[in-house]
PDB file of N, CA and C in Angstrom:
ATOM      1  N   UNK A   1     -15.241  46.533  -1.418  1.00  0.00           N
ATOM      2  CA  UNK A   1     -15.631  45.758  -0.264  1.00  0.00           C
ATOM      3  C   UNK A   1     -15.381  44.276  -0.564  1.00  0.00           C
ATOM      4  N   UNK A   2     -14.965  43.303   0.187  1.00  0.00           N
ATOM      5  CA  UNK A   2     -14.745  41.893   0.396  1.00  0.00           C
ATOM      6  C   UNK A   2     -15.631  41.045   0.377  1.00  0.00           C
ATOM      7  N   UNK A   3     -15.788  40.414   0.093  1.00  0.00           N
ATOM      8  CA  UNK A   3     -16.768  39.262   0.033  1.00  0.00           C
ATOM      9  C   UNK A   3     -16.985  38.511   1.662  1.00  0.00           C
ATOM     10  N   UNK A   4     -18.200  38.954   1.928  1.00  0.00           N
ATOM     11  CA  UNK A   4     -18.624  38.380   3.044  1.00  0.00           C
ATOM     12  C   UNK A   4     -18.880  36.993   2.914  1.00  0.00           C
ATOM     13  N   UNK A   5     -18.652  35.743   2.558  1.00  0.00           N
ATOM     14  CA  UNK A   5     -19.807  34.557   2.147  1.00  0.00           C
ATOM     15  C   UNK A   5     -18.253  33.966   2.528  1.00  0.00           C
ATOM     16  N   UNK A   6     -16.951  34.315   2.416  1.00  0.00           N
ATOM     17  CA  UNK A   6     -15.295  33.415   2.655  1.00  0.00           C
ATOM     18  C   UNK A   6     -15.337  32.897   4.279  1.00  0.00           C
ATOM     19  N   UNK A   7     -15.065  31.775   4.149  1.00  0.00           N
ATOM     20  CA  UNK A   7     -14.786  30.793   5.529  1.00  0.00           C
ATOM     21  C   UNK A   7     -13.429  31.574   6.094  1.00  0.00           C
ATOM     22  N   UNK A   8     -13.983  31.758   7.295  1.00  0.00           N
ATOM     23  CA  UNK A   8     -12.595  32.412   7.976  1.00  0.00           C
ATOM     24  C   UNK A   8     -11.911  31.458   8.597  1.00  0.00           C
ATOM     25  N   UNK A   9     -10.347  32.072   8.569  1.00  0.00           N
ATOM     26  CA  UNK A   9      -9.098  31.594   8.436  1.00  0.00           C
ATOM     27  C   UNK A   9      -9.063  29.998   9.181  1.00  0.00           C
ATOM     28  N   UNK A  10      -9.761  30.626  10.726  1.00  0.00           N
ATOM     29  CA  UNK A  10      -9.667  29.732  11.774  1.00  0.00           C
ATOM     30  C   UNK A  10     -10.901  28.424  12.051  1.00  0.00           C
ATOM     31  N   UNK A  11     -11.976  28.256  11.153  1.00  0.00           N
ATOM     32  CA  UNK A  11     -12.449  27.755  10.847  1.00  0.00           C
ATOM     33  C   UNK A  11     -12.296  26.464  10.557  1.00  0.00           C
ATOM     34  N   UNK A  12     -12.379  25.329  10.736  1.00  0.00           N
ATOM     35  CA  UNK A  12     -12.145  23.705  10.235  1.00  0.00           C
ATOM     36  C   UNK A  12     -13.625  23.404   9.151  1.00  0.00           C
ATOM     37  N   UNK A  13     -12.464  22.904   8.145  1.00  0.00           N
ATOM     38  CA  UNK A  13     -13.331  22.482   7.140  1.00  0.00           C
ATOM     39  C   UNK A  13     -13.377  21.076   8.024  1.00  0.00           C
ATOM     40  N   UNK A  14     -14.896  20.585   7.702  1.00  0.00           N
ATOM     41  CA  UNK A  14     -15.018  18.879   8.038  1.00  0.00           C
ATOM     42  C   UNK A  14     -14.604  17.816   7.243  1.00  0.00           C
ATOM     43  N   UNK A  15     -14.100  16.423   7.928  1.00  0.00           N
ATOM     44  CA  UNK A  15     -13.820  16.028   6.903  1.00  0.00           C
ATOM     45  C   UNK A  15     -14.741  15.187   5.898  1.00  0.00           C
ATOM     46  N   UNK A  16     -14.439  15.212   4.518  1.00  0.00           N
ATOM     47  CA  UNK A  16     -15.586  14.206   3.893  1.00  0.00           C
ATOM     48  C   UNK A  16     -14.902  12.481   4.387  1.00  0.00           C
ATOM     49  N   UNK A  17     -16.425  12.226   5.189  1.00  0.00           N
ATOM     50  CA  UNK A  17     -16.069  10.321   5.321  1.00  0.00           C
ATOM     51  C   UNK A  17     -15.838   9.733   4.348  1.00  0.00           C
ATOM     52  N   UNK A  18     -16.559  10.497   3.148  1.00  0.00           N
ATOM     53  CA  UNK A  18     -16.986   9.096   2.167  1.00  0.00           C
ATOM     54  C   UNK A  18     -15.505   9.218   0.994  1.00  0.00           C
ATOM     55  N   UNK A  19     -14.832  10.230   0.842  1.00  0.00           N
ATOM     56  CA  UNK A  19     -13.906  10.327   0.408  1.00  0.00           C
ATOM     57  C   UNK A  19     -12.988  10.053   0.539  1.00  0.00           C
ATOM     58  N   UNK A  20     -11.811   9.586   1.399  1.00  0.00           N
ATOM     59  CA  UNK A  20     -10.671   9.031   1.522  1.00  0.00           C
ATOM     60  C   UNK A  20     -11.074   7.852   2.274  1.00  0.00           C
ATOM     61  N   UNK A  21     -10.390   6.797   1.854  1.00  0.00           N
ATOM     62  CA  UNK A  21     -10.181   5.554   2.581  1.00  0.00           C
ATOM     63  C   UNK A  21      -9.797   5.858   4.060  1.00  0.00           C
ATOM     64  N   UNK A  22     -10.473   5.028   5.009  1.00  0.00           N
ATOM     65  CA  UNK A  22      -9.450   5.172   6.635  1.00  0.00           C
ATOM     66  C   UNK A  22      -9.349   3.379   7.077  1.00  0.00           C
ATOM     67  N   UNK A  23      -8.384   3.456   8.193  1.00  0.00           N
ATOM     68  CA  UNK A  23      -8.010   2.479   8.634  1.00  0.00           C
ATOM     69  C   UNK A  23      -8.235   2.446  10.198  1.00  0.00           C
ATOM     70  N   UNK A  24      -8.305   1.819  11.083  1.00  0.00           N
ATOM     71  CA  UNK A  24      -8.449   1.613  12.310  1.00  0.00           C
ATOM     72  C   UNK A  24      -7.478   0.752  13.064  1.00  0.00           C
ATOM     73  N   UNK A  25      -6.757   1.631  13.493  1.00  0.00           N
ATOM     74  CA  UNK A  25      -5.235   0.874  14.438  1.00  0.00           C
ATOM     75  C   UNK A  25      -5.479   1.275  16.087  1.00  0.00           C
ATOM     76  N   UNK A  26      -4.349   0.557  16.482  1.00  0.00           N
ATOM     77  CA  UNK A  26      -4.220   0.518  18.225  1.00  0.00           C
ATOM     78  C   UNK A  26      -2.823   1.013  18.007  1.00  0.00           C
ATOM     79  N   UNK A  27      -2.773   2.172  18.869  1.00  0.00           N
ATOM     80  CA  UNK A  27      -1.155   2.754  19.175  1.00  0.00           C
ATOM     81  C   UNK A  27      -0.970   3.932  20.256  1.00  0.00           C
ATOM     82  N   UNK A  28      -0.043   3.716  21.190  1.00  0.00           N
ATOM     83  CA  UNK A  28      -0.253   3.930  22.831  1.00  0.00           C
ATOM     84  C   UNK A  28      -1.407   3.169  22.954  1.00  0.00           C
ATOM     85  N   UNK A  29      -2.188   2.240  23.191  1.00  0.00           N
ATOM     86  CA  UNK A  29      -2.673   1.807  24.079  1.00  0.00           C
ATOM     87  C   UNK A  29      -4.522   2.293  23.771  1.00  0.00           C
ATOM     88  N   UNK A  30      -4.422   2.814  22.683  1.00  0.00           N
ATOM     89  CA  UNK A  30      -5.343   4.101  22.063  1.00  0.00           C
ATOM     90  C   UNK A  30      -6.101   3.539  20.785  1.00  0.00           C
ATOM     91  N   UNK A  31      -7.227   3.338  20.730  1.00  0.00           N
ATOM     92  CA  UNK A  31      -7.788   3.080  19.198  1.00  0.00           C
ATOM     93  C   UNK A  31      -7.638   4.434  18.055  1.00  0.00           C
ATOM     94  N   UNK A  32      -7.173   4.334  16.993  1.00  0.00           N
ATOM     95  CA  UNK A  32      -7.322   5.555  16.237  1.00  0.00           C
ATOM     96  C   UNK A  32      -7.305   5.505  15.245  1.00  0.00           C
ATOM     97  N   UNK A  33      -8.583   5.918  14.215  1.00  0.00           N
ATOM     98  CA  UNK A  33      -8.598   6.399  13.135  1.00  0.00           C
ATOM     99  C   UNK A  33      -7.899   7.133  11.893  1.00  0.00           C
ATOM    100  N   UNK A  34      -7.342   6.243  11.372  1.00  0.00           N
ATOM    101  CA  UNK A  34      -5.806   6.931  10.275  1.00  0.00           C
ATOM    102  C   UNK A  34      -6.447   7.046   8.813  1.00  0.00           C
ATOM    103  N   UNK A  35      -5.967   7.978   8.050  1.00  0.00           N
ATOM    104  CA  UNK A  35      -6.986   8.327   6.848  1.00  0.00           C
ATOM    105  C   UNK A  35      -5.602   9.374   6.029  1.00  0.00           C
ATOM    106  N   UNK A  36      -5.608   8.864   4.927  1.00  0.00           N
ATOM    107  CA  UNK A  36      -4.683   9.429   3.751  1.00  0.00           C
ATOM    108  C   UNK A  36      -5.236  10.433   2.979  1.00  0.00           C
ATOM    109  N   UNK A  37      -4.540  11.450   3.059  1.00  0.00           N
ATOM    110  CA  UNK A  37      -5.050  12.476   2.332  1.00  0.00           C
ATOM    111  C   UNK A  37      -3.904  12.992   0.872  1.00  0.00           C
ATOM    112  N   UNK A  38      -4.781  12.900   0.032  1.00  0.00           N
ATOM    113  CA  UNK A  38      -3.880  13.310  -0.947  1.00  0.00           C
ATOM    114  C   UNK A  38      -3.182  15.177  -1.212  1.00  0.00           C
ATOM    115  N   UNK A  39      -2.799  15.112  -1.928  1.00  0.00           N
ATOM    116  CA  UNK A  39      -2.212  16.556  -1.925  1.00  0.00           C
ATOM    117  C   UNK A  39      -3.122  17.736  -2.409  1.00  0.00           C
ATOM    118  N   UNK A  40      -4.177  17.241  -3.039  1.00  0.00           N
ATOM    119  CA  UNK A  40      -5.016  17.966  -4.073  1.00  0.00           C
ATOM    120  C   UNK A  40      -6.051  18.334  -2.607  1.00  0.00           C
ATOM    121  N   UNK A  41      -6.413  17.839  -1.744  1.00  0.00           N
ATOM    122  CA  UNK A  41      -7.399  17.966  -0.970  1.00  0.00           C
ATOM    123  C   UNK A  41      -7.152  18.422   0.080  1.00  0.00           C
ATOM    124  N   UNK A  42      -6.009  18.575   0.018  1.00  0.00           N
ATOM    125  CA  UNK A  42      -4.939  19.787   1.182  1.00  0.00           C
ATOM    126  C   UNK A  42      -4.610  21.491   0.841  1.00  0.00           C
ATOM    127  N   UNK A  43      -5.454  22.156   1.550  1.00  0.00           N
ATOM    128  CA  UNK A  43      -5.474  23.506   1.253  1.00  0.00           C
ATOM    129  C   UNK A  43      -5.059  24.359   2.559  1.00  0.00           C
ATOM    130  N   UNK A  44      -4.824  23.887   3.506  1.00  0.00           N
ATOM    131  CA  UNK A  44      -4.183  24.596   4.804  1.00  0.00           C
ATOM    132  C   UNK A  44      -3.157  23.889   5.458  1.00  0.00           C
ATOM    133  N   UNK A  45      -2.119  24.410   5.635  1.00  0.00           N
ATOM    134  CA  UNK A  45      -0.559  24.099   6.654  1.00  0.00           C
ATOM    135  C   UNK A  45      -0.970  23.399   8.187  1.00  0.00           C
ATOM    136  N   UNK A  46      -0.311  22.741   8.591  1.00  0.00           N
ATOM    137  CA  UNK A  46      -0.405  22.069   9.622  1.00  0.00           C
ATOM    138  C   UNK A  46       1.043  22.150   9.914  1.00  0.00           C
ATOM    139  N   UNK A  47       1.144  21.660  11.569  1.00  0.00           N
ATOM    140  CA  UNK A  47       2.418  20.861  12.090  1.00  0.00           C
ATOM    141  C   UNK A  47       2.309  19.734  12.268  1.00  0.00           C
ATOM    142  N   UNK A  48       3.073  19.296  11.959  1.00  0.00           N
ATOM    143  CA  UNK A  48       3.086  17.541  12.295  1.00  0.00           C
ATOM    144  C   UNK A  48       4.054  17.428  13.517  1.00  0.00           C
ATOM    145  N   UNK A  49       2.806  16.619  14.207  1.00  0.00           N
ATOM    146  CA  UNK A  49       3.492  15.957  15.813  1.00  0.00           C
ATOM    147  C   UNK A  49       4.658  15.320  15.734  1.00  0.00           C
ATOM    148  N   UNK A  50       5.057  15.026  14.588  1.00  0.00           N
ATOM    149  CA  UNK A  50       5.919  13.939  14.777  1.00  0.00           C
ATOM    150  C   UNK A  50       7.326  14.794  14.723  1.00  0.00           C
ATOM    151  N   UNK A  51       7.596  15.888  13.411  1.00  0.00           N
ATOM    152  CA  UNK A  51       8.745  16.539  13.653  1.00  0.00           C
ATOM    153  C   UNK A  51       8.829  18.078  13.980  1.00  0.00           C
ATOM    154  N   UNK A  52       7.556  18.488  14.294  1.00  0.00           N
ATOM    155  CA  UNK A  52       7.368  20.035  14.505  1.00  0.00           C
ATOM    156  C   UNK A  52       7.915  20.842  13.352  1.00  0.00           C
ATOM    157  N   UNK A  53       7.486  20.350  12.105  1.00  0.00           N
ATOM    158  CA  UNK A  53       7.587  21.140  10.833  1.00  0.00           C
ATOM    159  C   UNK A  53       6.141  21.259  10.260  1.00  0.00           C
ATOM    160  N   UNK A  54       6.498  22.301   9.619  1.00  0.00           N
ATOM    161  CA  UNK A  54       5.213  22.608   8.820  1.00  0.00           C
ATOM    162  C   UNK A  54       4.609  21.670   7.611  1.00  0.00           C
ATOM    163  N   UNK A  55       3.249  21.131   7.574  1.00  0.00           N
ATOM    164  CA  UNK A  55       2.997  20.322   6.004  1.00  0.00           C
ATOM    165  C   UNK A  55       2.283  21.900   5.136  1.00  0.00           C
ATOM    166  N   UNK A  56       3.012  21.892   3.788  1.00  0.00           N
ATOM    167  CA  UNK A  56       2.589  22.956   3.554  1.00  0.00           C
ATOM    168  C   UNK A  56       1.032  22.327   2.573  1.00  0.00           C
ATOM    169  N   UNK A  57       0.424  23.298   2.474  1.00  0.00           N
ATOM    170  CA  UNK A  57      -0.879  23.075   1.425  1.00  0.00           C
ATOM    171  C   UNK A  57      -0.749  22.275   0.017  1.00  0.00           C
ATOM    172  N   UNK A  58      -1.187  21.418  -0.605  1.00  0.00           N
ATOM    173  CA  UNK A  58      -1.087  20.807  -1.767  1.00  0.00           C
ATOM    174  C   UNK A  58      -0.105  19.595  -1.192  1.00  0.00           C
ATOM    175  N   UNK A  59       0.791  19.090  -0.028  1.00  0.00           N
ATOM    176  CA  UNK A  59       1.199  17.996   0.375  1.00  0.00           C
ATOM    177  C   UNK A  59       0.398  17.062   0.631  1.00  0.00           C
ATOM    178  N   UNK A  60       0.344  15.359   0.264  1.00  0.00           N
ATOM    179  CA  UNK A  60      -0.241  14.713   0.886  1.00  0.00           C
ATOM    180  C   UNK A  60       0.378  14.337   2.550  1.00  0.00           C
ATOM    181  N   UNK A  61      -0.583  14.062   2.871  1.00  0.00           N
ATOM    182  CA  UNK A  61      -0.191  13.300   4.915  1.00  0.00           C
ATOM    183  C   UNK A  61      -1.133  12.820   5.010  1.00  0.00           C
ATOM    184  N   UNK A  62      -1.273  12.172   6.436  1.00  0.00           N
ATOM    185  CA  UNK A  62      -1.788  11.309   7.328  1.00  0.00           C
ATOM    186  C   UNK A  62      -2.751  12.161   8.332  1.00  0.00           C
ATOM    187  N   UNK A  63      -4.266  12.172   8.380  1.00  0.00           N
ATOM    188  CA  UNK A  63      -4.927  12.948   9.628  1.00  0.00           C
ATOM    189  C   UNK A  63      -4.915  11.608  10.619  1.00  0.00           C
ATOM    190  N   UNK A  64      -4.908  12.000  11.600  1.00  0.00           N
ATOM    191  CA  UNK A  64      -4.945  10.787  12.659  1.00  0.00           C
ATOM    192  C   UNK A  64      -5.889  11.518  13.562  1.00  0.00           C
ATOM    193  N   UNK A  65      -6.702  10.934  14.505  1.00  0.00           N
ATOM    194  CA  UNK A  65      -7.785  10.924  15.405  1.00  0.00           C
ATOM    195  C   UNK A  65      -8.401   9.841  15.950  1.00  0.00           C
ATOM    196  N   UNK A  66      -8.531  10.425  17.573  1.00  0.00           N
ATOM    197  CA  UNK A  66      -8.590   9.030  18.381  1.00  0.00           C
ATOM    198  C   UNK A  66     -10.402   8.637  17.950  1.00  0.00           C
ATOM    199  N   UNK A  67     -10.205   6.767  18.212  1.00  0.00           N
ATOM    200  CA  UNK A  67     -11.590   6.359  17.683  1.00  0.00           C
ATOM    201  C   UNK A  67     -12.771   6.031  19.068  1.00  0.00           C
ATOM    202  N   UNK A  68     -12.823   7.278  19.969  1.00  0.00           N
ATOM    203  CA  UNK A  68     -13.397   6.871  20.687  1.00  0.00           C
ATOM    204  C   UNK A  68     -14.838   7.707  20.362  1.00  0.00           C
ATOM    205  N   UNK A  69     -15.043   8.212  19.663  1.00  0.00           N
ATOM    206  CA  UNK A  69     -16.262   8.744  18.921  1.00  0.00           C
ATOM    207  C   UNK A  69     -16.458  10.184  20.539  1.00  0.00           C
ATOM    208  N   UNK A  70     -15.848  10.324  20.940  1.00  0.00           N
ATOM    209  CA  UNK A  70     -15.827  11.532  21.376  1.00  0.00           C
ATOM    210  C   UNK A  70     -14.882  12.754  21.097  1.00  0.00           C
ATOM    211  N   UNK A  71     -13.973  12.846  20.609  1.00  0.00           N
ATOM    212  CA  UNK A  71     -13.299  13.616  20.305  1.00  0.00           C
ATOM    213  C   UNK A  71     -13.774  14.616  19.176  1.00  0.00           C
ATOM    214  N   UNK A  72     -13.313  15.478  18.885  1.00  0.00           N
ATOM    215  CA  UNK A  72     -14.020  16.484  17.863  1.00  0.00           C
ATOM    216  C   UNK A  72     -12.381  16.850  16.885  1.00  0.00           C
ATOM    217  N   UNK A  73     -12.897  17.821  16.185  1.00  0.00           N
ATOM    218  CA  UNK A  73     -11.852  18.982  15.245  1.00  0.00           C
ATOM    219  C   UNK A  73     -10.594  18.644  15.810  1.00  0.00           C
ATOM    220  N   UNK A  74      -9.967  19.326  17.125  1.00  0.00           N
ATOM    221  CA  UNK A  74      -9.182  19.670  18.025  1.00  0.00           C
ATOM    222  C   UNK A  74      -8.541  18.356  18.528  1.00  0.00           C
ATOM    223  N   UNK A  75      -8.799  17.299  18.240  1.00  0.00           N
ATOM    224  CA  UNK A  75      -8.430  16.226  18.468  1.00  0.00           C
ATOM    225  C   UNK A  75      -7.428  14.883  17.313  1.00  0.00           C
ATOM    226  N   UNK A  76      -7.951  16.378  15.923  1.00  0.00           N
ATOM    227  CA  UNK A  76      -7.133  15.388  14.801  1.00  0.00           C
ATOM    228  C   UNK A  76      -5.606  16.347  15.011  1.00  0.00           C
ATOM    229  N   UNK A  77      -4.919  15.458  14.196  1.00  0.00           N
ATOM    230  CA  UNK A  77      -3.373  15.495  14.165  1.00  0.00           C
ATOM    231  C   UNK A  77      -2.761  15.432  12.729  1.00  0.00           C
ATOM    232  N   UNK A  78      -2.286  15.925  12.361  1.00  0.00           N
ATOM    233  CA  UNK A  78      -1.773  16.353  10.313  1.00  0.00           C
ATOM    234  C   UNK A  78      -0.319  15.489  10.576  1.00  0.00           C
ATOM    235  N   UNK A  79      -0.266  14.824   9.778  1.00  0.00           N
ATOM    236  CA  UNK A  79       1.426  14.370   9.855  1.00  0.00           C
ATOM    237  C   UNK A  79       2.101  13.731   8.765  1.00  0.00           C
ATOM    238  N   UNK A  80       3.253  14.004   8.441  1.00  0.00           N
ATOM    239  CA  UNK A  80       4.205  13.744   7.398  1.00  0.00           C
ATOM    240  C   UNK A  80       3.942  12.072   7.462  1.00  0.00           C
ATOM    241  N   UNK A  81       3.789  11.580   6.276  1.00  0.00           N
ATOM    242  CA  UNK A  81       3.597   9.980   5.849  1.00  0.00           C
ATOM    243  C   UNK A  81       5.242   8.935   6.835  1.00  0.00           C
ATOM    244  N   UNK A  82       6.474   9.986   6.407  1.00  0.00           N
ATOM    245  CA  UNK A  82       7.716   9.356   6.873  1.00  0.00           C
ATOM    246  C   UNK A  82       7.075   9.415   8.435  1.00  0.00           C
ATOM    247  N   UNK A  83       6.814  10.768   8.837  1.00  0.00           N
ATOM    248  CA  UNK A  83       7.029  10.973  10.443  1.00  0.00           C
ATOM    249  C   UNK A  83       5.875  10.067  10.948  1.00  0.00           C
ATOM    250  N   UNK A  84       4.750   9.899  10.551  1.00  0.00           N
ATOM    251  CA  UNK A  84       3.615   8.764  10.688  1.00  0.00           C
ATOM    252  C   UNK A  84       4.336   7.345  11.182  1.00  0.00           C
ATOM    253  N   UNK A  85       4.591   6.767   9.719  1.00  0.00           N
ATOM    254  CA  UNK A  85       5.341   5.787  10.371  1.00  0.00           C
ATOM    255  C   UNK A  85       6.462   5.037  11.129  1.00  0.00           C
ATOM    256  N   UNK A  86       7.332   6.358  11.077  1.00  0.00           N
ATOM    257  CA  UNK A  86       8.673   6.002  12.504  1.00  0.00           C
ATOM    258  C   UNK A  86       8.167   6.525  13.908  1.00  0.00           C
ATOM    259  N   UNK A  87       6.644   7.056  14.348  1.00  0.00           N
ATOM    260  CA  UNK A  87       6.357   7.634  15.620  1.00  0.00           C
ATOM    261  C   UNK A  87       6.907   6.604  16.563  1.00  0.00           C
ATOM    262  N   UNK A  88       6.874   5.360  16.459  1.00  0.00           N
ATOM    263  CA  UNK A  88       7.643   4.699  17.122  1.00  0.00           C
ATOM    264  C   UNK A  88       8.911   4.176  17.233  1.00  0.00           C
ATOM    265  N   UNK A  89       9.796   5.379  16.604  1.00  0.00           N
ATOM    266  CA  UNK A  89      11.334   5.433  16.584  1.00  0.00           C
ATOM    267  C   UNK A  89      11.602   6.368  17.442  1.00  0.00           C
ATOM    268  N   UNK A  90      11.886   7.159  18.649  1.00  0.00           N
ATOM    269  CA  UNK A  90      11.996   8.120  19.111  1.00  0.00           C
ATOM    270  C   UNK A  90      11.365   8.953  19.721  1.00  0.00           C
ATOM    271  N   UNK A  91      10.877  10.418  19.727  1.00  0.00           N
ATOM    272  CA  UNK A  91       9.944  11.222  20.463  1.00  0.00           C
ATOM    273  C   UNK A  91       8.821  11.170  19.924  1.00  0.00           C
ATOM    274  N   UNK A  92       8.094  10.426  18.774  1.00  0.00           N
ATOM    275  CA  UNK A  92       7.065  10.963  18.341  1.00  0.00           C
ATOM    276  C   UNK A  92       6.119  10.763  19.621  1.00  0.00           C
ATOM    277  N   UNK A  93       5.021  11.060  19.549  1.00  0.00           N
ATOM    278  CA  UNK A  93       3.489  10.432  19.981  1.00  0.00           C
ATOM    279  C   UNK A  93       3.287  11.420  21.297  1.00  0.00           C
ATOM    280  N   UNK A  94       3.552  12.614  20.542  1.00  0.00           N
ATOM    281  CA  UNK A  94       2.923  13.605  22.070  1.00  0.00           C
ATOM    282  C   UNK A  94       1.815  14.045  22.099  1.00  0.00           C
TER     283      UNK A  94
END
């Protein structure tokens, strides 16, 4: 039998505040919360908005989330450090 006590799949770990540095920018028109995550503290795949590729687990990136203190989980965004900072070269920022 399996161990009942494992966080399932679909689950969001929260993030720790006090652990990574964040920054507070304006982009679209939008206040948002930008925060570096190293590779060690990355244990689940994401897509990144910026090129619709996968960040795999153990990569560092960028979580981004808007700073209007309403948004939740569903509102952050995982993204490649390159694709982060050219969003304003092209299609990013959907």
């Amino acid at each position: 039998m399996g161990r009942s006590n494992r966080r399932r799949r679909d689950e969001h770990r929260p993030l720790a505040l006090g652990r990574a540095p964040q920054t507070r920018m304006t982009w679209m028109g939008r206040a948002w919360i930008v925060r570096q995550l190293t590779g060690h503290t990355s244990t689940r795949s994401y897509t990144c908005p910026g090129c619709t590729h996968q960040i795999a687990p153990g990569n560092a990136h960028v979580v981004v989330w808007p700073d209007d203190g309403l948004g939740g989980v569903d509102d952050r965004r995982h993204w490649h450090h390159a694709c982060w900072k050219a969003r304003d070269q092209g299609r990013y920022g959907r």
